[in-house]
N, C-alpha and C. Protein backbone atom coordinates (compact mmCIF):
# COMPACT_ATOMS: atom_id res chain seq x y z
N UNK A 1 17.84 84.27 -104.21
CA UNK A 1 16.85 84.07 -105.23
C UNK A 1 16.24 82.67 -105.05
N UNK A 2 14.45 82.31 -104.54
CA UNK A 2 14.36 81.17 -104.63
C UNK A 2 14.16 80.55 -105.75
N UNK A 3 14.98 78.76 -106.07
CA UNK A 3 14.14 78.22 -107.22
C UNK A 3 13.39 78.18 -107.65
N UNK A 4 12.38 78.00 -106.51
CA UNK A 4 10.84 77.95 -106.44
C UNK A 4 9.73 78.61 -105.08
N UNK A 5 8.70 79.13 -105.88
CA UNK A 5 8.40 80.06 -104.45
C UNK A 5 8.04 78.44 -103.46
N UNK A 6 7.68 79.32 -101.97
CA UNK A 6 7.45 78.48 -100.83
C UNK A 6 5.74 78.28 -100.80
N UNK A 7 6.00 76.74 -101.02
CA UNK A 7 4.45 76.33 -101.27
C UNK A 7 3.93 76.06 -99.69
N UNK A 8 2.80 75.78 -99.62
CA UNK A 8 2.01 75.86 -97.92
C UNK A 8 2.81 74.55 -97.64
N UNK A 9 2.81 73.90 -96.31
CA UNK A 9 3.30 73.19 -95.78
C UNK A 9 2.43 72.59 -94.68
N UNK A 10 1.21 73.21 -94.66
CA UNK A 10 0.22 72.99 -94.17
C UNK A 10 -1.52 72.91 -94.76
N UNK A 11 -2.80 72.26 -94.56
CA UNK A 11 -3.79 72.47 -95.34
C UNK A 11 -4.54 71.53 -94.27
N UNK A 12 -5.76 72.42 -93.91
CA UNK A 12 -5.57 73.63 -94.38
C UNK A 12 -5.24 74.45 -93.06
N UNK A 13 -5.10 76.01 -93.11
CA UNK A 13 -4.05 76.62 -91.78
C UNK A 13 -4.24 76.31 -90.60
N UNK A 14 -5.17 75.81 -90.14
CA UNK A 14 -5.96 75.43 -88.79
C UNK A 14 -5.57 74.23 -87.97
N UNK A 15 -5.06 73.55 -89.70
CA UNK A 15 -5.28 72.23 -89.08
C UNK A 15 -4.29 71.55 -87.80
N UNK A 16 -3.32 72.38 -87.17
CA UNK A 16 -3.11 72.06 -86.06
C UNK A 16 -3.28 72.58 -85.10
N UNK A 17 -4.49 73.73 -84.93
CA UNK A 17 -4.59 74.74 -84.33
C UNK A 17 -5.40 74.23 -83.03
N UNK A 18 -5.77 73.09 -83.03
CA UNK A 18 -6.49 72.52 -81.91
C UNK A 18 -5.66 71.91 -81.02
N UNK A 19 -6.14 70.97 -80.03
CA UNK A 19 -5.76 70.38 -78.98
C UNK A 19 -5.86 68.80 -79.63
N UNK A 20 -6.89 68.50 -80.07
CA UNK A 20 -7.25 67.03 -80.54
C UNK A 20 -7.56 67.36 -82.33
N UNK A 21 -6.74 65.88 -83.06
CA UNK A 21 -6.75 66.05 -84.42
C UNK A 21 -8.14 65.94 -84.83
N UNK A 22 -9.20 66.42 -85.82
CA UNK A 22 -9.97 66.33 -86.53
C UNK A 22 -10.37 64.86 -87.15
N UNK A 23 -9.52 64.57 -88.40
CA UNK A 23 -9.26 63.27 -88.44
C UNK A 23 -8.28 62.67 -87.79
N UNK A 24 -8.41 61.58 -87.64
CA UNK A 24 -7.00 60.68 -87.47
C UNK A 24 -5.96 60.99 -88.71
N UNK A 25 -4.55 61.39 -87.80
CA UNK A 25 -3.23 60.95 -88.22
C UNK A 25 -3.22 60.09 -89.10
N UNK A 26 -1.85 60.31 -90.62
CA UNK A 26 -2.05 59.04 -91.16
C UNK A 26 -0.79 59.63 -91.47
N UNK A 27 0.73 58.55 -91.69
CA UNK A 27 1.82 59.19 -92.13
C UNK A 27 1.84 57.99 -93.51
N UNK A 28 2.02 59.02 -94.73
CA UNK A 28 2.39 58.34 -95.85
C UNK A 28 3.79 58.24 -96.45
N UNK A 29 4.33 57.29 -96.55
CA UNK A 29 5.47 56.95 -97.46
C UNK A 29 5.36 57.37 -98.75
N UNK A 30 6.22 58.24 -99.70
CA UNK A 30 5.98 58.56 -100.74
C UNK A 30 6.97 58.48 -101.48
N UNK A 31 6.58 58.50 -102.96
CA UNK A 31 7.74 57.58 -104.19
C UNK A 31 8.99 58.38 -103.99
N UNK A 32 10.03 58.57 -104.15
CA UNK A 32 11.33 59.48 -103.97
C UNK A 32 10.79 60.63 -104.70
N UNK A 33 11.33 61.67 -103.89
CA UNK A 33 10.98 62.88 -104.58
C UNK A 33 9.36 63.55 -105.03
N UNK A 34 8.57 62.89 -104.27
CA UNK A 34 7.25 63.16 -104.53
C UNK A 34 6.96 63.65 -103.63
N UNK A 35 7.00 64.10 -102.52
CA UNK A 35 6.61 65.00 -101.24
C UNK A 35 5.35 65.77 -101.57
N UNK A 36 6.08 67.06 -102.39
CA UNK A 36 5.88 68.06 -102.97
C UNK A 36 4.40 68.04 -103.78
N UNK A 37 4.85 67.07 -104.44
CA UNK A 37 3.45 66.57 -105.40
C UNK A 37 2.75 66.25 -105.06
N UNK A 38 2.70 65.01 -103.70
CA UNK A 38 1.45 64.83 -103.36
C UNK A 38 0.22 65.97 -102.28
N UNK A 39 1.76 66.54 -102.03
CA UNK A 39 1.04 67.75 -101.08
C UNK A 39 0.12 68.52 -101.87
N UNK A 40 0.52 69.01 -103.12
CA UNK A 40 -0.15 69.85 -103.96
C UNK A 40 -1.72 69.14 -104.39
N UNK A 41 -1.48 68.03 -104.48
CA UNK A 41 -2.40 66.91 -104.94
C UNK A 41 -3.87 66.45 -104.11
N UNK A 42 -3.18 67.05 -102.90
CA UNK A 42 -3.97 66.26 -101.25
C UNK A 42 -4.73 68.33 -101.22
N UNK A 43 -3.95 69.36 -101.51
CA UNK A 43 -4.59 70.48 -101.43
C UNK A 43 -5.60 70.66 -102.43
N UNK A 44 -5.41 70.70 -103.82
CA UNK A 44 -5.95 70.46 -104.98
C UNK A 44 -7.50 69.60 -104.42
N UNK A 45 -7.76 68.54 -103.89
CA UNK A 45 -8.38 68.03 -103.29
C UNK A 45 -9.28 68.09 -102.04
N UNK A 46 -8.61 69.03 -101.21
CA UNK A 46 -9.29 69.50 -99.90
C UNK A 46 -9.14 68.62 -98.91
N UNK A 47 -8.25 67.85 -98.85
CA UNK A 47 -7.64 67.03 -97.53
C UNK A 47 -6.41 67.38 -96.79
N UNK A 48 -6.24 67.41 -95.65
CA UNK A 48 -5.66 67.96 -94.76
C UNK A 48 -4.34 66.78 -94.65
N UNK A 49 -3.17 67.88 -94.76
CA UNK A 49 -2.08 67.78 -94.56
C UNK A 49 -1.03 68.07 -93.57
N UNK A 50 0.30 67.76 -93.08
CA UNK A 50 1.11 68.68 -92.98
C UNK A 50 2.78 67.85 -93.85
N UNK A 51 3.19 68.83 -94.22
CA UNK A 51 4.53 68.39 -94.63
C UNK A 51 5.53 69.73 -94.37
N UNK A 52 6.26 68.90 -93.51
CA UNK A 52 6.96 69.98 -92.58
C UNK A 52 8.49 70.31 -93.59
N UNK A 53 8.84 71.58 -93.49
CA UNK A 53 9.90 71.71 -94.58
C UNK A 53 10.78 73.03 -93.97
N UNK A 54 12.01 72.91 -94.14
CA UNK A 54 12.77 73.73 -94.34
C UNK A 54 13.53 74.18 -94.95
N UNK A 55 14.14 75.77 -95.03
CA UNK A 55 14.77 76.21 -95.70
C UNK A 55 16.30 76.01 -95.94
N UNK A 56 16.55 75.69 -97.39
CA UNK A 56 18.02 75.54 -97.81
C UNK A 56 18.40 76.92 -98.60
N UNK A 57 19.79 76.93 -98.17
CA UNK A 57 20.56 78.02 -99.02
C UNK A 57 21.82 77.61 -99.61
N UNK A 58 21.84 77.88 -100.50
CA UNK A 58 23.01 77.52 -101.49
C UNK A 58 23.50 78.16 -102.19
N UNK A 59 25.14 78.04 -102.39
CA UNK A 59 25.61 79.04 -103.81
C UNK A 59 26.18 78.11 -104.55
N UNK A 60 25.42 78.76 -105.97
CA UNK A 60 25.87 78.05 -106.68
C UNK A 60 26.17 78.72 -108.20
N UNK A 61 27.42 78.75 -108.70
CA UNK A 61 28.44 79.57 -109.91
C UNK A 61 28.17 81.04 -109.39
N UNK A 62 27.99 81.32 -108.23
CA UNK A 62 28.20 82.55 -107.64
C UNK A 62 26.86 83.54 -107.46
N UNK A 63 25.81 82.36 -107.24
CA UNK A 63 24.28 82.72 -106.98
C UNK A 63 23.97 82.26 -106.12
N UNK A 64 23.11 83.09 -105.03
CA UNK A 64 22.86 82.63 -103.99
C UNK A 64 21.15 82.13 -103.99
N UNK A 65 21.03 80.56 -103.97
CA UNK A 65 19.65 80.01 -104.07
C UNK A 65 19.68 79.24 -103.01
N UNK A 66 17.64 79.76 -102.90
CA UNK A 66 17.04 79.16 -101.74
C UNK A 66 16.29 78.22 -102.36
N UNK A 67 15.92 77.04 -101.62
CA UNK A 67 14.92 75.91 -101.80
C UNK A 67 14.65 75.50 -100.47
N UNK A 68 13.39 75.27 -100.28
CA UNK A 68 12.97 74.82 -99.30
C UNK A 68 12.20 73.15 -99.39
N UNK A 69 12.98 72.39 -98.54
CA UNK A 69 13.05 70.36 -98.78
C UNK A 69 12.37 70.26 -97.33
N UNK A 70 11.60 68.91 -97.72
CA UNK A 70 11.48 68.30 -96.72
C UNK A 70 12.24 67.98 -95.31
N UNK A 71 11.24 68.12 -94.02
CA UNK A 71 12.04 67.80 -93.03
C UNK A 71 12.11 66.29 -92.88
N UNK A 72 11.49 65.49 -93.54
CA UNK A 72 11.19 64.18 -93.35
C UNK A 72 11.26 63.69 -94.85
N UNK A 73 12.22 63.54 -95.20
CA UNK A 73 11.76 63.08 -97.01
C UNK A 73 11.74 61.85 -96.63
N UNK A 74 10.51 61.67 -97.89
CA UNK A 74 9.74 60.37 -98.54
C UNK A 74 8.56 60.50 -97.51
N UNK A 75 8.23 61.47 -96.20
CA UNK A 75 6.97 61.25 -95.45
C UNK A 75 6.07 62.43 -95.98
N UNK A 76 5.30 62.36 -95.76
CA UNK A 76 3.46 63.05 -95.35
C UNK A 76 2.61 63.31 -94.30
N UNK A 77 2.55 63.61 -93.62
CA UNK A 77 1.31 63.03 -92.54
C UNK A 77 -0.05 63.95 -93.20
N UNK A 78 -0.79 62.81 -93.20
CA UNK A 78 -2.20 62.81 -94.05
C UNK A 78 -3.38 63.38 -92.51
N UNK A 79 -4.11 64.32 -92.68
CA UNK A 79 -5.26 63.98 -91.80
C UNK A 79 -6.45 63.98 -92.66
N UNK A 80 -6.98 62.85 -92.79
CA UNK A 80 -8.33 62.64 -93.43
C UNK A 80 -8.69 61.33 -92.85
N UNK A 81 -9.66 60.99 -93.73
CA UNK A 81 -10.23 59.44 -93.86
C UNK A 81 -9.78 58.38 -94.45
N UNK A 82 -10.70 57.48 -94.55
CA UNK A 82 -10.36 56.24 -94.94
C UNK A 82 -10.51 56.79 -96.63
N UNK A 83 -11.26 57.37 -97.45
CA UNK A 83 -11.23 57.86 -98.77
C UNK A 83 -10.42 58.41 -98.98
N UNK A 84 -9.66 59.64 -97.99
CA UNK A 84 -8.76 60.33 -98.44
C UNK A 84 -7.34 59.94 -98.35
N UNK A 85 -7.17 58.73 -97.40
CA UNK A 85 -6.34 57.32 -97.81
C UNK A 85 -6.17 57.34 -99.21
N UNK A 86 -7.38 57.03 -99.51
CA UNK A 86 -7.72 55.86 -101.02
C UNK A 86 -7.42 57.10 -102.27
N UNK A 87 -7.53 58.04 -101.80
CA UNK A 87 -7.12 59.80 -102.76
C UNK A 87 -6.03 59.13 -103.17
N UNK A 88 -5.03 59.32 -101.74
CA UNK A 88 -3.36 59.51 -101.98
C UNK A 88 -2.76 58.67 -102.52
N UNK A 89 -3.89 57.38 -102.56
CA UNK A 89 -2.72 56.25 -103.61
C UNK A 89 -3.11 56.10 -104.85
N UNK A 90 -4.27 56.61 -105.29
CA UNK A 90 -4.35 56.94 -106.44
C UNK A 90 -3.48 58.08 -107.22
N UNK A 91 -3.43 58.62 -106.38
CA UNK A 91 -2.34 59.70 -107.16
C UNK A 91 -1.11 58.84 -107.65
N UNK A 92 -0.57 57.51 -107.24
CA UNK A 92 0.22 56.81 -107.75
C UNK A 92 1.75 57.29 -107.12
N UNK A 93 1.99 58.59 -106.07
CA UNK A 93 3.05 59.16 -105.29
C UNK A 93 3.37 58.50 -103.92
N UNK A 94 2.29 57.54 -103.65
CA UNK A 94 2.31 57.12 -102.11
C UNK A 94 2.77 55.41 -102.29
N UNK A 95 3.62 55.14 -101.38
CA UNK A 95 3.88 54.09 -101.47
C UNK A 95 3.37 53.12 -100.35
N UNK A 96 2.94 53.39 -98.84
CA UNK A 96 2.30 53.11 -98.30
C UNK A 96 2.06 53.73 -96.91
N UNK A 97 1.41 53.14 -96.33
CA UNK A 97 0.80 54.04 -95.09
C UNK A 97 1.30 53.39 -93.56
N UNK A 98 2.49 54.25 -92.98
CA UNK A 98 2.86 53.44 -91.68
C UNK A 98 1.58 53.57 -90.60
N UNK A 99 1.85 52.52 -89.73
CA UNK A 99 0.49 52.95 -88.68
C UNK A 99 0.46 53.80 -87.72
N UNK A 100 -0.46 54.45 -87.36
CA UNK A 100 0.14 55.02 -86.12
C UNK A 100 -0.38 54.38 -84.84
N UNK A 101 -0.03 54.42 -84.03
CA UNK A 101 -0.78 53.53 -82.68
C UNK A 101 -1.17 54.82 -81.82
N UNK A 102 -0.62 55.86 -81.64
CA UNK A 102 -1.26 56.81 -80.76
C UNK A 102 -1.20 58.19 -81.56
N UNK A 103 -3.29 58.20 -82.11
CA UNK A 103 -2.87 59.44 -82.61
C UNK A 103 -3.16 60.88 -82.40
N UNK A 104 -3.10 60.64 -80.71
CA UNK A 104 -3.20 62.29 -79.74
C UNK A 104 -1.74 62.39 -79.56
N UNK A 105 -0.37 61.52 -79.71
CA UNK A 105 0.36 61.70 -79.45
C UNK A 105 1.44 62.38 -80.39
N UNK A 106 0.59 61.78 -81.61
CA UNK A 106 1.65 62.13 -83.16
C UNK A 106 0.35 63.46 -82.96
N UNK A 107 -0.13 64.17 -82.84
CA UNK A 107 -0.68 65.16 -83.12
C UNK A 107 -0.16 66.31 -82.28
N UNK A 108 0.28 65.93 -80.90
CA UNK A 108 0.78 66.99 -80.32
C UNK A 108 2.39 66.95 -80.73
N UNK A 109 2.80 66.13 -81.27
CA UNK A 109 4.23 66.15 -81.54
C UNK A 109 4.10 66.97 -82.83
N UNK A 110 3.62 66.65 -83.61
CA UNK A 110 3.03 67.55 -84.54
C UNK A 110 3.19 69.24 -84.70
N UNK A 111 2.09 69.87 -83.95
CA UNK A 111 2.11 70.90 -83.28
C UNK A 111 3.26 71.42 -82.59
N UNK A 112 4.29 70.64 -81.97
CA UNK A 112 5.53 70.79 -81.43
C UNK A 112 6.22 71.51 -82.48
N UNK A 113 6.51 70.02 -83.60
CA UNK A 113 7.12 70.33 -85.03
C UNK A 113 6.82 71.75 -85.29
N UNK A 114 5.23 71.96 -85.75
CA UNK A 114 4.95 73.48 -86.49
C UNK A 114 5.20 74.59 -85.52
N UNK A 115 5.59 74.44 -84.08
CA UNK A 115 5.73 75.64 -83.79
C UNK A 115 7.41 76.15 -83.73
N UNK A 116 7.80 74.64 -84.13
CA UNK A 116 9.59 74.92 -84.01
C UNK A 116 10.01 75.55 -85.99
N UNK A 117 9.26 75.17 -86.42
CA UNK A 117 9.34 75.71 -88.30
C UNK A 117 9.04 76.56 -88.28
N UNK A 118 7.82 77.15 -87.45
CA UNK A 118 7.13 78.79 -87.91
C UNK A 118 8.33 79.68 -86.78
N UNK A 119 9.02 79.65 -86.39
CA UNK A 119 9.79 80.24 -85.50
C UNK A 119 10.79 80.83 -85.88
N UNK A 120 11.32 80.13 -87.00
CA UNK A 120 12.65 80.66 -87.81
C UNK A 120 14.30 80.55 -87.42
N UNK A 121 14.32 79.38 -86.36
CA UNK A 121 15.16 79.41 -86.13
C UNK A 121 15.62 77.91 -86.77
N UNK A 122 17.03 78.47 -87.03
CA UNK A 122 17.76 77.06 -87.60
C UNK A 122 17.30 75.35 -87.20
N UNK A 123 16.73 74.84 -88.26
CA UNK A 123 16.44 73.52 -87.47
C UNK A 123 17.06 72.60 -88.52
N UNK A 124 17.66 71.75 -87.48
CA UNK A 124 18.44 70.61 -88.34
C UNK A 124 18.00 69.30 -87.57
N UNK A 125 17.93 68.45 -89.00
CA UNK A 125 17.23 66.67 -88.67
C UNK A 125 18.45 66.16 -87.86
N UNK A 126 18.15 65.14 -86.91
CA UNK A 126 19.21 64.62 -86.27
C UNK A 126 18.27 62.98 -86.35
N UNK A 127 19.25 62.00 -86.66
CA UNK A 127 19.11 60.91 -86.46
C UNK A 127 18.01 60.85 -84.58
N UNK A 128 17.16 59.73 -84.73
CA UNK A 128 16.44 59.76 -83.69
C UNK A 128 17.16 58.32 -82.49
N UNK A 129 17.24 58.59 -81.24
CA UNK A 129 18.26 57.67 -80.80
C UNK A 129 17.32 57.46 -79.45
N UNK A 130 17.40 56.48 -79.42
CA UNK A 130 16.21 55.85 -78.25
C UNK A 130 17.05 55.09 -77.15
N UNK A 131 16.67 55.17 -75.63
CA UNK A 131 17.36 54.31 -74.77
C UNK A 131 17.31 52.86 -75.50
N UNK A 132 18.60 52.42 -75.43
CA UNK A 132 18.94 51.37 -75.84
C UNK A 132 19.73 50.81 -77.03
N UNK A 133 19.84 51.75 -78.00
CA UNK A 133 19.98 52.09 -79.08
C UNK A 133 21.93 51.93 -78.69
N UNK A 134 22.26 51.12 -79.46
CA UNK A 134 23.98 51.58 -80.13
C UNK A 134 24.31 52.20 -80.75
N UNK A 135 25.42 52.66 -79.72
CA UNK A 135 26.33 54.20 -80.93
C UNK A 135 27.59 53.88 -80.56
N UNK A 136 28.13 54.68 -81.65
CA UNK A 136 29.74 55.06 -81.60
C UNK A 136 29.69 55.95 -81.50
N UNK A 137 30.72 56.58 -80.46
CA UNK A 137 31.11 58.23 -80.37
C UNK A 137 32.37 58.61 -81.71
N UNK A 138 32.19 59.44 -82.16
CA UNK A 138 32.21 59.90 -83.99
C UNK A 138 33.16 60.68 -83.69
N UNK A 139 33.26 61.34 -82.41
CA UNK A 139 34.08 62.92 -82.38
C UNK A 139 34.60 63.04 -80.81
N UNK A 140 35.19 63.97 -79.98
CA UNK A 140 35.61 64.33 -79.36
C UNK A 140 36.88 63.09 -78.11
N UNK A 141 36.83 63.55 -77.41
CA UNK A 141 37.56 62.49 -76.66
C UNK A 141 37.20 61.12 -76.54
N UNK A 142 36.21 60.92 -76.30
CA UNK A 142 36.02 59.11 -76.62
C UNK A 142 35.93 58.64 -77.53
N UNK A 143 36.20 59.34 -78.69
CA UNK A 143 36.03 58.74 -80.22
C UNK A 143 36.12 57.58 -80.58
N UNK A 144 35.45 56.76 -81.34
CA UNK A 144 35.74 55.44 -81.34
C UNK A 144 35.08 54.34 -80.02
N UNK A 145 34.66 55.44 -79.37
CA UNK A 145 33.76 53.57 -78.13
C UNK A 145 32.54 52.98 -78.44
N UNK A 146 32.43 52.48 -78.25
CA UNK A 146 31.03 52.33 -78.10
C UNK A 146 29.97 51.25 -77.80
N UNK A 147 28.72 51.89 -77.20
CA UNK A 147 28.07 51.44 -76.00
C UNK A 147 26.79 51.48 -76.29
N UNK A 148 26.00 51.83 -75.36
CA UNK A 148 24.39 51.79 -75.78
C UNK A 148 23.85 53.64 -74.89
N UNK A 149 22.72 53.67 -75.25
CA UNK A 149 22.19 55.19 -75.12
C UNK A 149 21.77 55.17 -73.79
N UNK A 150 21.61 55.94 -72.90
CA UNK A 150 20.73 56.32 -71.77
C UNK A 150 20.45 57.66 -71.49
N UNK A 151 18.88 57.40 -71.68
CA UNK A 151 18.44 59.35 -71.32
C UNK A 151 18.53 59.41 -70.03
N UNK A 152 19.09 60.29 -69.36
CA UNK A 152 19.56 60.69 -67.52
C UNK A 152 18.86 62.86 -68.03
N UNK A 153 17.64 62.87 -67.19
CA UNK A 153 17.94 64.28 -66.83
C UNK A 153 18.18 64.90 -68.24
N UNK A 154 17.19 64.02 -69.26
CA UNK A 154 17.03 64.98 -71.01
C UNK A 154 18.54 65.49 -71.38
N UNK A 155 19.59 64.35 -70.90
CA UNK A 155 20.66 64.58 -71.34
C UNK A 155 21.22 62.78 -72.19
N UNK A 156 21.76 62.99 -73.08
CA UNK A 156 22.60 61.64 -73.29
C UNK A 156 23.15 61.10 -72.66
N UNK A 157 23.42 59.94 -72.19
CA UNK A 157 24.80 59.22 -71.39
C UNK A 157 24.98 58.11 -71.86
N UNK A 158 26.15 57.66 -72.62
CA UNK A 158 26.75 56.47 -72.87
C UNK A 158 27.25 55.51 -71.84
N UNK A 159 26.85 54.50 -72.19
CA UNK A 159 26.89 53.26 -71.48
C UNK A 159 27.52 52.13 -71.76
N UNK A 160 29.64 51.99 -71.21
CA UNK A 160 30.00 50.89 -72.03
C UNK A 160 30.15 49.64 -70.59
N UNK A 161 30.08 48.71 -71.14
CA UNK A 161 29.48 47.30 -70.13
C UNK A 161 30.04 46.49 -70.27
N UNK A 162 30.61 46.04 -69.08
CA UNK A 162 31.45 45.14 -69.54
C UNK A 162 30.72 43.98 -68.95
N UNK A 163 30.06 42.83 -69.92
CA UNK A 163 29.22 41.97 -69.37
C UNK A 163 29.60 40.80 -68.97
N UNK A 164 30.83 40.45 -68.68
CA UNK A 164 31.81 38.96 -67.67
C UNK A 164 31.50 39.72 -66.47
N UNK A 165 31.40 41.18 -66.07
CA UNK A 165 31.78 41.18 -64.66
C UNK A 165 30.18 41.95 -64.18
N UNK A 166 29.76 41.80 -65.24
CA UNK A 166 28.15 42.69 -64.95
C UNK A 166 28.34 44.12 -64.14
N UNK A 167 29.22 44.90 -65.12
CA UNK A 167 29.23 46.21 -64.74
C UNK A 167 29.56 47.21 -65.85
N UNK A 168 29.07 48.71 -65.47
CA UNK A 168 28.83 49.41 -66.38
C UNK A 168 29.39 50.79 -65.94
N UNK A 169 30.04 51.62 -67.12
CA UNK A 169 30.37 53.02 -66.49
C UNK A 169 29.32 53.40 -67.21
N UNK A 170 29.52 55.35 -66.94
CA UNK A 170 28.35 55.96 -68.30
C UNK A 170 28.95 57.44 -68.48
N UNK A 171 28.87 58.16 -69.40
CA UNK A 171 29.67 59.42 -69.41
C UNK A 171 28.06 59.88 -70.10
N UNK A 172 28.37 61.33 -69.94
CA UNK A 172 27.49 62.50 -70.65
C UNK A 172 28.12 62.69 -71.72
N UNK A 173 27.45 62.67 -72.87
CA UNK A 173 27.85 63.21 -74.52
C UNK A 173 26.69 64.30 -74.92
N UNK A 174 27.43 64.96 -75.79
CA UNK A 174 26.91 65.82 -76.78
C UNK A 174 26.34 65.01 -78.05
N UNK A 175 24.85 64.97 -78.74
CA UNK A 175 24.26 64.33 -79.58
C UNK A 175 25.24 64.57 -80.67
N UNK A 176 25.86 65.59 -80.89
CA UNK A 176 26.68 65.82 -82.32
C UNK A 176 27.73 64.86 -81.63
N UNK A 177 28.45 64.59 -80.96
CA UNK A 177 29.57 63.35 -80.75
C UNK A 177 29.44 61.90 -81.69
N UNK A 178 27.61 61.81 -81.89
CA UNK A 178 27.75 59.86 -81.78
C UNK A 178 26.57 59.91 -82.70
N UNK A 179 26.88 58.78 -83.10
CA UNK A 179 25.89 58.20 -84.26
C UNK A 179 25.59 57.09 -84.06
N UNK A 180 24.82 56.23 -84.68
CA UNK A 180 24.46 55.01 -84.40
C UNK A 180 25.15 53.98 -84.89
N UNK A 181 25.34 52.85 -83.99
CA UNK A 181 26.13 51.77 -84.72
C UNK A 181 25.95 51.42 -86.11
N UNK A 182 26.41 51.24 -86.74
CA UNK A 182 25.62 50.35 -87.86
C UNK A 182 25.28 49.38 -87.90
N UNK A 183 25.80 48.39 -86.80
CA UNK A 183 25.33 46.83 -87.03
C UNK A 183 23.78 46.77 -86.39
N UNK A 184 23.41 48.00 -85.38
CA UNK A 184 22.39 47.72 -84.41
C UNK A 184 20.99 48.14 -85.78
N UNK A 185 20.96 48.75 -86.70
CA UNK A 185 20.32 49.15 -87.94
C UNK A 185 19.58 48.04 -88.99
């Protein structure tokens, strides 16, 4: 039974249906828990959106409920103008506007996103981990090391270094193994 039916997640349907964005990309920061609202707000309006979302299931006192949350809470990505900027913070839901520096790049990543949501297959957020980046391995046999990231061959490999003798091993991990340091944050 859903809480609430499934509102669009897109506006309007097209809008990633191209090769190159219409307007420029704009990703908005929004007040906690306002996603939703401003999406409705930015449609209500006729400015182009996407807010990418997936489905939750839950039981709860022996009912089985769906809700469907943000894949990115507290984001937006806005496609409009410089007015339709000036829309979204009037609505008083936006808290501000990160920049984008490349926006053929956030547009095909984009498109990536909507074709992995309209697909239906299980998608789960994973922390984003960049060469260079510190982690601790969380789980399996190396539990507890930790080193820095290296993409090898669109695979992980940890990297611990021992820097008196300027040398380094590296093992292959599974992304569910490791998380990020906390001090590197």
């Amino acid at each position: 039974m859903p809480l609430l039916k499934r509102e669009p997640d897109l506006f309007p349907d097209d809008l990633l249906s191209t090769d190159h964005p219409v307007h420029p990309w704009q990703v908005l920061q929004t007040r906690s828990r306002q996603e939703k609202a401003l999406a409705r707000s930015l449609r209500e309006a006729g400015i182009g959106y996407y807010l990418p979302a997936q489905e939750r299931r839950v039981r709860r006192a022996g009912k089985h409920l769906v809700s469907f949350v943000p894949l990115f809470p507290g984001y937006v990505f806005l496609s409009g103008t410089a007015a339709d900027r000036l829309y979204a913070f009037k609505t008083h839901r936006t808290v501000r506007t990160l920049p984008v520096t490349d926006p053929e790049a956030l547009h095909c990543e984009l498109r990536s996103l909507r074709t992995l949501t309209l697909s239906g297959a299980p998608i789960s957020p994973h922390r984003f981990l960049a060469p260079g980046d510190r982690i601790r391995v969380v789980s399996g046999p190396f539990q507890g090391v930790v080193g820095t990231v290296v993409r090898a061959r669109g695979r992980y490999r940890l990297v611990v270094s021992v820097s008196f003798l300027r040398a380094a091993v590296s093992v292959e991990l599974s992304r569910e193994d490791v998380d990020l340091e906390r001090s590197s944050r």
